[in-house]
N, C-alpha and C. Protein backbone atom coordinates (compact mmCIF):
# COMPACT_ATOMS: atom_id res chain seq x y z
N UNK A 1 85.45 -70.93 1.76
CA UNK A 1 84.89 -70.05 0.74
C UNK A 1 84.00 -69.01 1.44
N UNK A 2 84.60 -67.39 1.00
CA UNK A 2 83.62 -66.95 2.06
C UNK A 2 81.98 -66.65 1.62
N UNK A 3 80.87 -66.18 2.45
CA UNK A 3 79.54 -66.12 1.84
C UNK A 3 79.42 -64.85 1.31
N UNK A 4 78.56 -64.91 0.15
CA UNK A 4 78.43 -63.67 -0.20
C UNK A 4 76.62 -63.61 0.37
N UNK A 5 76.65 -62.22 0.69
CA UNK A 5 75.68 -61.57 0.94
C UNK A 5 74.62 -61.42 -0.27
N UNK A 6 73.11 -61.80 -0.13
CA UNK A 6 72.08 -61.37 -1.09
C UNK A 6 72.04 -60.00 -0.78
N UNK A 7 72.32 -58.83 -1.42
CA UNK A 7 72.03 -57.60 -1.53
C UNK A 7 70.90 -57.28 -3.05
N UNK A 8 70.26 -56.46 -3.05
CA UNK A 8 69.14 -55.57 -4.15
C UNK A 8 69.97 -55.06 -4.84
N UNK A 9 70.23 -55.06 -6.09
CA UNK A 9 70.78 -53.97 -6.63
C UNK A 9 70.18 -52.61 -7.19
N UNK A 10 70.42 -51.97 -6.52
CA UNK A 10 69.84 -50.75 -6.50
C UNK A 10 70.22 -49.56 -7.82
N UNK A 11 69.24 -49.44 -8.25
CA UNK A 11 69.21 -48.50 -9.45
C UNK A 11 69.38 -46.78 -9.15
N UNK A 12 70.70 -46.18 -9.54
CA UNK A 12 70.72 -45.05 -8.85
C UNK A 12 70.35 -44.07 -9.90
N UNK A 13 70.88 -44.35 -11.08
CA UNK A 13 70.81 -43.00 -12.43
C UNK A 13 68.97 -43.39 -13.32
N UNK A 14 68.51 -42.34 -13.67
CA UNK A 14 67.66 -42.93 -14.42
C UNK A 14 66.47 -43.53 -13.74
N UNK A 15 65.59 -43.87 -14.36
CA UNK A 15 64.14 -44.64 -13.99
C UNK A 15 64.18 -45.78 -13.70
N UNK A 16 63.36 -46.68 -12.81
CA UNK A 16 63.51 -48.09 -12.58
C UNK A 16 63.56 -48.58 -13.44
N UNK A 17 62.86 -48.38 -15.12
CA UNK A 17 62.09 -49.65 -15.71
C UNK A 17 63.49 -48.76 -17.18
N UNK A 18 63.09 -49.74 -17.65
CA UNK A 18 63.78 -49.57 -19.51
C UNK A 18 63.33 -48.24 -20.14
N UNK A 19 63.81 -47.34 -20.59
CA UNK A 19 62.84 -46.08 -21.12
C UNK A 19 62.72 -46.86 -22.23
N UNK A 20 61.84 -46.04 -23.17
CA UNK A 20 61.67 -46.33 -24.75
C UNK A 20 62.70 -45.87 -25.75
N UNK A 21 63.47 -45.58 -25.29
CA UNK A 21 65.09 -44.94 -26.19
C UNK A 21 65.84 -46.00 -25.70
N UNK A 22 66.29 -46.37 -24.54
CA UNK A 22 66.49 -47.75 -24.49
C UNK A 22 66.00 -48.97 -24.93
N UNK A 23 65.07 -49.46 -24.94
CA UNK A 23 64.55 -50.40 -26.01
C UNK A 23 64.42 -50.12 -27.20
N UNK A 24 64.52 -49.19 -27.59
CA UNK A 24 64.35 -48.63 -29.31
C UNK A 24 65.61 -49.03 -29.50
N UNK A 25 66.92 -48.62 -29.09
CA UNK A 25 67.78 -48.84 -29.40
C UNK A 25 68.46 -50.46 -29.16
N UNK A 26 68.28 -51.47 -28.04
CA UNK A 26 68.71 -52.69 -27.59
C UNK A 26 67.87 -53.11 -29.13
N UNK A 27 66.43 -53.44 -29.16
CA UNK A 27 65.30 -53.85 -30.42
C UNK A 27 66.12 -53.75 -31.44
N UNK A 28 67.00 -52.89 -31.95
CA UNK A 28 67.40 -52.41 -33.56
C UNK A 28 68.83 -53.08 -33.38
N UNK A 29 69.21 -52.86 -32.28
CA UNK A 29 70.99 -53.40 -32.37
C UNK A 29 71.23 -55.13 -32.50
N UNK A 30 69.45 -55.45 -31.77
CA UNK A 30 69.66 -57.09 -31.65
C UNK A 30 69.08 -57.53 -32.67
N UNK A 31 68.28 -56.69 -33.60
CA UNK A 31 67.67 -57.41 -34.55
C UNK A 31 68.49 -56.99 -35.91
N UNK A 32 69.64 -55.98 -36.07
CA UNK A 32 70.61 -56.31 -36.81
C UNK A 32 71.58 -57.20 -36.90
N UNK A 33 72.21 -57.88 -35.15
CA UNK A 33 72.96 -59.15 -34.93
C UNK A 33 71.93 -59.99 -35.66
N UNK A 34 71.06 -59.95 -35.32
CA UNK A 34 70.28 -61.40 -36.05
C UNK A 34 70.18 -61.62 -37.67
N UNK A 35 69.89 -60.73 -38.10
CA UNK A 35 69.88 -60.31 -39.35
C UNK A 35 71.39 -60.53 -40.45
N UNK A 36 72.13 -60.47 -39.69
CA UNK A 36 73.63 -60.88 -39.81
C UNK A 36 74.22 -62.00 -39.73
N UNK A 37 73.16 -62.87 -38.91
CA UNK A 37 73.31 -64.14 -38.76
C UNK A 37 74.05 -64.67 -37.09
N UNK A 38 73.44 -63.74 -36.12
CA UNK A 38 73.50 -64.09 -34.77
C UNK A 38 72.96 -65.20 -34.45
N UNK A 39 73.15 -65.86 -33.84
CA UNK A 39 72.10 -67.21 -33.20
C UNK A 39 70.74 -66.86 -32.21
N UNK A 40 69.98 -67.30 -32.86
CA UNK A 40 68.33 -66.66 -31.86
C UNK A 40 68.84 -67.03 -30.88
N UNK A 41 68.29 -66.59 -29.54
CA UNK A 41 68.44 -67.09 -27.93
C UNK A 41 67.17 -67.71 -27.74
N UNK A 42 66.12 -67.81 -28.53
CA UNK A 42 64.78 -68.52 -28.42
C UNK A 42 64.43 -69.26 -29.29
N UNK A 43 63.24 -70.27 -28.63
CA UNK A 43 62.96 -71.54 -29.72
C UNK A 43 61.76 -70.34 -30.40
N UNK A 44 61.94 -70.72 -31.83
CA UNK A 44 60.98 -70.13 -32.57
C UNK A 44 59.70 -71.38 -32.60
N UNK A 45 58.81 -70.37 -32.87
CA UNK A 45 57.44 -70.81 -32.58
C UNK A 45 56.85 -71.05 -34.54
N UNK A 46 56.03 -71.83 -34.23
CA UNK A 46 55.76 -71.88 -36.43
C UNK A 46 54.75 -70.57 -36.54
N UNK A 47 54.15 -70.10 -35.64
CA UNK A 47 53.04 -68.85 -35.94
C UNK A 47 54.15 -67.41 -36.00
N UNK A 48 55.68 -67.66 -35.28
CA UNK A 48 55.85 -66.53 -35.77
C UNK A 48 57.21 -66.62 -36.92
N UNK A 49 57.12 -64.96 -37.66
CA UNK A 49 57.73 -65.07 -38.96
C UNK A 49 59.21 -64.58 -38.44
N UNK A 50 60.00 -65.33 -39.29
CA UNK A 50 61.10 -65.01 -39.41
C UNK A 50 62.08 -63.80 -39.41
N UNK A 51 61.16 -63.11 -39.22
CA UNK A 51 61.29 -61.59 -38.86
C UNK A 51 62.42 -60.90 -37.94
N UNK A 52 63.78 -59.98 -37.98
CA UNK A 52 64.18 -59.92 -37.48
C UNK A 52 63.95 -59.32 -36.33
N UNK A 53 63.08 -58.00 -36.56
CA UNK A 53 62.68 -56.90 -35.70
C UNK A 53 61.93 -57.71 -34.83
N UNK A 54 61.18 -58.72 -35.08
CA UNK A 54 59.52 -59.47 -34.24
C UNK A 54 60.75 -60.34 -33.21
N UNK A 55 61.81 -61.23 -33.81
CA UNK A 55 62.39 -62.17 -32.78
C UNK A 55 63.13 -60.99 -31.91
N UNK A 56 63.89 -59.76 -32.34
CA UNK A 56 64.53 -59.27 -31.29
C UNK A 56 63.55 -58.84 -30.14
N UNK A 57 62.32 -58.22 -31.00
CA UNK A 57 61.53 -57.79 -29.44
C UNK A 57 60.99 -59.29 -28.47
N UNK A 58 60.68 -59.97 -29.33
CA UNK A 58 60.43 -61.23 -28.15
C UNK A 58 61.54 -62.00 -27.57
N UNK A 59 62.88 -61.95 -27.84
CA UNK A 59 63.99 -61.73 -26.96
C UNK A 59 63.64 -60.80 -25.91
N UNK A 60 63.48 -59.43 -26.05
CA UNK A 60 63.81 -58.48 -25.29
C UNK A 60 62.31 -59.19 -23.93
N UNK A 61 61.33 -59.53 -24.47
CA UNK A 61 59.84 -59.36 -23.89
C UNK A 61 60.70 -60.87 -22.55
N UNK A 62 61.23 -61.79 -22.96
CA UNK A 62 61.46 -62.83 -22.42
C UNK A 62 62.52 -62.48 -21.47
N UNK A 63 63.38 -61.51 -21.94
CA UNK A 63 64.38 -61.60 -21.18
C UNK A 63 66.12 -62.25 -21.05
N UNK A 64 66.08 -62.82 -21.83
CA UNK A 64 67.11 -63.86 -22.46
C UNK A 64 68.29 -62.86 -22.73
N UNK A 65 68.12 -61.58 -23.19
CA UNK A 65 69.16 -61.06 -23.54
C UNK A 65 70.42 -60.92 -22.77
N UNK A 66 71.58 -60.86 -23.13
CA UNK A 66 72.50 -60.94 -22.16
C UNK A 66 73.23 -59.45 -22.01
N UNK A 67 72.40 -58.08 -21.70
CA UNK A 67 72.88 -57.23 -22.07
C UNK A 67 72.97 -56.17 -20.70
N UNK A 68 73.92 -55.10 -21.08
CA UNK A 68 73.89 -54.15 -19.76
C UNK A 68 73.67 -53.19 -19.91
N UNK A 69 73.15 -51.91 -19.83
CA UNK A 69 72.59 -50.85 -19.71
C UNK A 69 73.65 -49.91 -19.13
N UNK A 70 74.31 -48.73 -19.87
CA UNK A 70 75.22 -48.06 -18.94
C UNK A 70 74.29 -46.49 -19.26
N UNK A 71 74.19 -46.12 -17.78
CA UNK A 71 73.28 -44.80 -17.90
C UNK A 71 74.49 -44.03 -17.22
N UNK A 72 74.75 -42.38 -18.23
CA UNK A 72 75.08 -41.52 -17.70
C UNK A 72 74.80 -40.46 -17.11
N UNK A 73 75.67 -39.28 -16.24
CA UNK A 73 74.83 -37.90 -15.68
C UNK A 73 75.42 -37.42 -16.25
N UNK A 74 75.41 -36.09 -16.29
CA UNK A 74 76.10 -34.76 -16.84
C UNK A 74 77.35 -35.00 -16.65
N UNK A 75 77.13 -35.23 -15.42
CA UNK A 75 79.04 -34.85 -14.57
C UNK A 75 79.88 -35.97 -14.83
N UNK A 76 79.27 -37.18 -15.38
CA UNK A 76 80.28 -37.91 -16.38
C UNK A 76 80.19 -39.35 -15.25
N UNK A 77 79.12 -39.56 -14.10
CA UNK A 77 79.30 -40.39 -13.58
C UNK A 77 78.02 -41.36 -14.24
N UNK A 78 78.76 -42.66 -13.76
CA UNK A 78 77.63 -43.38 -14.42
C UNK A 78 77.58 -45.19 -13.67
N UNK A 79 76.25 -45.80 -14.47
CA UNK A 79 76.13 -46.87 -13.44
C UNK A 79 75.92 -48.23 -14.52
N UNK A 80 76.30 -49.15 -14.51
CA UNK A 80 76.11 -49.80 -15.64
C UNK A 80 74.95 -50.85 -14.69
N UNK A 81 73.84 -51.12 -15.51
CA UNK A 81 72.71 -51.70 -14.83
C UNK A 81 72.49 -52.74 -16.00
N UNK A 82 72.43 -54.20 -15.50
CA UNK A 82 71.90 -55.85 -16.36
C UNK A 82 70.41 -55.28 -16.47
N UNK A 83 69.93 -55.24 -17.54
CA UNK A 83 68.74 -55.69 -18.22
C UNK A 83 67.35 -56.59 -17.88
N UNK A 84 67.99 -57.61 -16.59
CA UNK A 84 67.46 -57.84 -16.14
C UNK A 84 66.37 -57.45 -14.87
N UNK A 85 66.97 -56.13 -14.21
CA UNK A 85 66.69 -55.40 -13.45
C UNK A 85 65.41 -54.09 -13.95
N UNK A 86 65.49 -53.95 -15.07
CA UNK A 86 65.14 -52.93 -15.94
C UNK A 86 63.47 -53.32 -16.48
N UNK A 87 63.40 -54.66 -16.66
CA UNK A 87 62.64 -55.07 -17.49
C UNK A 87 61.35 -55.16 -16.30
N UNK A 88 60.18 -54.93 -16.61
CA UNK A 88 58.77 -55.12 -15.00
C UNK A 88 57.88 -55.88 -15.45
């Protein structure tokens, strides 16, 4: 089996971290799956409410999400970046 190499994945398009148009948008898309009847990815806590918008952002705050980020340029090239990388 051959080894794979630990390499960084390196963020080329865009800012290191999540902009706020990116999370505005992941926040609303995951808290309509939920709302629909997605399965939480987190144990709910009794202090917080059932809320769709409140569990998607504390998904997003934890990290759990299983999502990818595709950032484009003008010229039509682009980099698809895990969520996990994004988040500081």
């Amino acid at each position: 089996m051959p080894m794979r190499s630990k390499t960084k994945f390196k963020i080329k398009i865009g800012p290191p971290k999540l902009t706020r148009y990116e999370r505005a948008r992941i926040i609303g898309a995951r808290a309509l799956q939920v709302a629909l009847g997605a399965p939480v990815l987190i144990k709910l806590e009794e202090n917080i409410s059932p809320d769709p918008l409140l569990i998607a952002e504390r998904e997003l705050e934890l990290g759990v999400l299983p999502i990818i980020i595709r950032r484009k340029t003008p010229s039509g090239e682009y980099q698809d970046i895990p969520l996990k990388y994004l988040l500081n």
